[in-house]
Protein backbone atom coordinates (compact mmCIF):
# COMPACT_ATOMS: atom_id res chain seq x y z
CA UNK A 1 134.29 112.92 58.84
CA UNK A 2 135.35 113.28 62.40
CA UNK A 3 132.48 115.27 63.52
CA UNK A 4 130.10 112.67 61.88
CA UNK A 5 131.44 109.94 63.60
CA UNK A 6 131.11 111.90 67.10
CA UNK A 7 127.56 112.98 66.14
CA UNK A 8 127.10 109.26 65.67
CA UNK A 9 128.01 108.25 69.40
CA UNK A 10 126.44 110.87 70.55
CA UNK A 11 123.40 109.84 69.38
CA UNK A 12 124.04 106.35 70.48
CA UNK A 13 124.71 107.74 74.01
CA UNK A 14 121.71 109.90 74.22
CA UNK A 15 119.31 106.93 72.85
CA UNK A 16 121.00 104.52 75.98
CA UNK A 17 120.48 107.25 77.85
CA UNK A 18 116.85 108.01 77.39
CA UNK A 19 116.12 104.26 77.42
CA UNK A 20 117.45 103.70 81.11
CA UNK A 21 115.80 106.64 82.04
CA UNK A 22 112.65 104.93 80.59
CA UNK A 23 112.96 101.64 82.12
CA UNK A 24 114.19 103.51 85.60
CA UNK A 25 110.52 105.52 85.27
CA UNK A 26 108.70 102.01 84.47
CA UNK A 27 110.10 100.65 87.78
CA UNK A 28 108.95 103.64 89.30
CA UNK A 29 105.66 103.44 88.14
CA UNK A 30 104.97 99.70 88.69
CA UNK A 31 106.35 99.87 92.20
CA UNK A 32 103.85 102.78 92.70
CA UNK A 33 101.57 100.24 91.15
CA UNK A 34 101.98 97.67 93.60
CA UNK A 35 102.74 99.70 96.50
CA UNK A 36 98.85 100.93 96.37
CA UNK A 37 97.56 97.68 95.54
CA UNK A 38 99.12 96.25 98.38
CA UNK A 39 98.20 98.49 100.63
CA UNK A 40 94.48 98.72 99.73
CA UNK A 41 94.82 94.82 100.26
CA UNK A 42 96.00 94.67 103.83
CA UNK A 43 93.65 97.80 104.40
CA UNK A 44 90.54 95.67 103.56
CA UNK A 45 92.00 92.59 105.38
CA UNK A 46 92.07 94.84 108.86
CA UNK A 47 88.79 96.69 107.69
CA UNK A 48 86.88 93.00 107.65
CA UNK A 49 88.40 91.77 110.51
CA UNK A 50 88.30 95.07 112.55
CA UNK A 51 84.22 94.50 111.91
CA UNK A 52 84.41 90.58 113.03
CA UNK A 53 86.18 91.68 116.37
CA UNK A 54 83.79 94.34 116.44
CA UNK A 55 80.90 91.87 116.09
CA UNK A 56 82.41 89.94 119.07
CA UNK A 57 83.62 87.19 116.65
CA UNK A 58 86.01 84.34 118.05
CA UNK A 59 89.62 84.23 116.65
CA UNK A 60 88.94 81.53 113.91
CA UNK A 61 86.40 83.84 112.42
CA UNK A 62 88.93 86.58 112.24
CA UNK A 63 91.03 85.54 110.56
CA UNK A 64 88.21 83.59 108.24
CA UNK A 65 87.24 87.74 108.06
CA UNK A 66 90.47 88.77 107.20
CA UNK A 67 91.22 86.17 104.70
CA UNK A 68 87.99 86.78 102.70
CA UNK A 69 88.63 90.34 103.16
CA UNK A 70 92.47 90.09 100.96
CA UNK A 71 91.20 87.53 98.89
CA UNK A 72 88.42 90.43 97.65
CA UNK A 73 90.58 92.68 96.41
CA UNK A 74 90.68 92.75 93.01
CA UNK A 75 93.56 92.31 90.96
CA UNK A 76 94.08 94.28 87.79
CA UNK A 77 97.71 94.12 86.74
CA UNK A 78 99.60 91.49 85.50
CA UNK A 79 102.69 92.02 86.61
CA UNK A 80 101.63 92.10 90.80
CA UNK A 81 100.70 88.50 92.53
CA UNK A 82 97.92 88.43 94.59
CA UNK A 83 99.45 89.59 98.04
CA UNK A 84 99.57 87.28 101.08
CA UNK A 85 99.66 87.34 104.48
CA UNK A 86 103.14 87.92 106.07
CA UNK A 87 101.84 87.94 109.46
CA UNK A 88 98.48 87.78 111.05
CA UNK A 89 98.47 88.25 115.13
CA UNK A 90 94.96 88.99 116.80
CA UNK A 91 95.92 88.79 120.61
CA UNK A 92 94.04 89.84 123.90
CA UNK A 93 95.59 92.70 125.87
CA UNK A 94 95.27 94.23 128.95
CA UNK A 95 93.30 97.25 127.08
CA UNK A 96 91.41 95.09 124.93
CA UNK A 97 92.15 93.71 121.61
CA UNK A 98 95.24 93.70 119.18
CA UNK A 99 95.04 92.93 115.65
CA UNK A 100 98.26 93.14 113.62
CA UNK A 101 98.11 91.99 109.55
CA UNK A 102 100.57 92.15 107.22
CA UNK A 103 100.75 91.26 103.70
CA UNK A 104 103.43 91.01 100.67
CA UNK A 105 102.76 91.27 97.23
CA UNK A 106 105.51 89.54 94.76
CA UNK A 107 106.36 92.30 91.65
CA UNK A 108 107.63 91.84 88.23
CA UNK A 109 109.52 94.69 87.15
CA UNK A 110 110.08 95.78 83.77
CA UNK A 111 114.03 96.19 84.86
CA UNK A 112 114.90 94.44 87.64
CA UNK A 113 118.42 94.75 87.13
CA UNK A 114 118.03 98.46 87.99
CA UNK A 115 116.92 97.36 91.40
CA UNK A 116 119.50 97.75 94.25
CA UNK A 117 117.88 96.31 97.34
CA UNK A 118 118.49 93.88 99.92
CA UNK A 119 117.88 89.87 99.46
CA UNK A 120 115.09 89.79 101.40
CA UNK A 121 113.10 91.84 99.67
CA UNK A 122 113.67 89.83 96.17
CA UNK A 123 112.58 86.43 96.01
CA UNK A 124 112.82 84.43 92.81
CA UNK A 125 114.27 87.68 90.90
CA UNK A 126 110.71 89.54 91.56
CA UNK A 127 110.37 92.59 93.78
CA UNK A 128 108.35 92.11 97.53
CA UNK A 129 106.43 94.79 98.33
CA UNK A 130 105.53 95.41 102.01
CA UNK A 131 102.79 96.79 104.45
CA UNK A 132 101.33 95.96 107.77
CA UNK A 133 98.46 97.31 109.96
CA UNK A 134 98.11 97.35 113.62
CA UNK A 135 94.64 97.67 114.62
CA UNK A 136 94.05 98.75 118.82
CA UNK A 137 90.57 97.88 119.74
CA UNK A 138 89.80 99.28 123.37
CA UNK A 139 87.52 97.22 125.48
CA UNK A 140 84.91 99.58 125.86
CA UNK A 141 84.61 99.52 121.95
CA UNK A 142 84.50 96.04 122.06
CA UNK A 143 81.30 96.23 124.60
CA UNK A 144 83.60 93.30 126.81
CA UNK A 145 84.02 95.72 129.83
């Protein structure tokens, strides 16, 4: 009777066991998830307003580029928000043009209480994810010698 009562909990253990692991490997995944998402966002962002700098647009249309260029990317889970611009700096240098664009997408993870992360990457209980771009576009490039 003993040893049926052990083999009990130790099937009770093993079955927590495998389900943290589980929902530890679904964070995983979905933070993979949104970690490529995000960064094929602000990649197309930079890409569309890398080709409006390019084109000798003015800093309105940019942006405009940029915008239209996030707001393309598809979205396909729906657990990720569609990300948003964190920061957006096109500025005139010395050696021509900087563009800078970062963007945040908002996650909902399948265990969030398995996160262990600072508060300013949570907002609302959901999961930021991060990236930014920093585009250098020489003047020569730029055909503004």
């Amino acid at each position: 009777p003993k040893n049926s009562k052990a083999m009990i909990v130790d099937k009770c253990l093993s079955f927590v066991m495998i389900g943290s692991a589980l929902l530890l490997i679904s964070n995983v995944i979905v933070l993979c998830l949104a970690h490529h998402y995000n960064d094929r966002a602000c990649l197309e962002a930079v890409y569309e307003a890398g080709k409006a700098t390019l084109a000798g647009q003015d800093q309105r249309r940019v942006m405009r580029a940029a915008f239209l260029g996030l707001q393309n990317t598809e979205k396909r889970y729906i657990f990720l928000d569609h990300p948003k611009f964190t920061e957006y700096k096109c500025e005139d240098t010395p050696a021509g043009q900087s563009l800078t664009i970062q963007t945040s997408t908002l996650v909902s993870l399948p265990a969030p209480m398995f996160v262990v992360t600072s508060k300013e990457n949570l907002s609302e209980g959901r999961f930021a994810v991060h990236k930014r771009y920093q585009l250098d576009i020489p003047k020569s490039v730029n055909g503004s010698n």
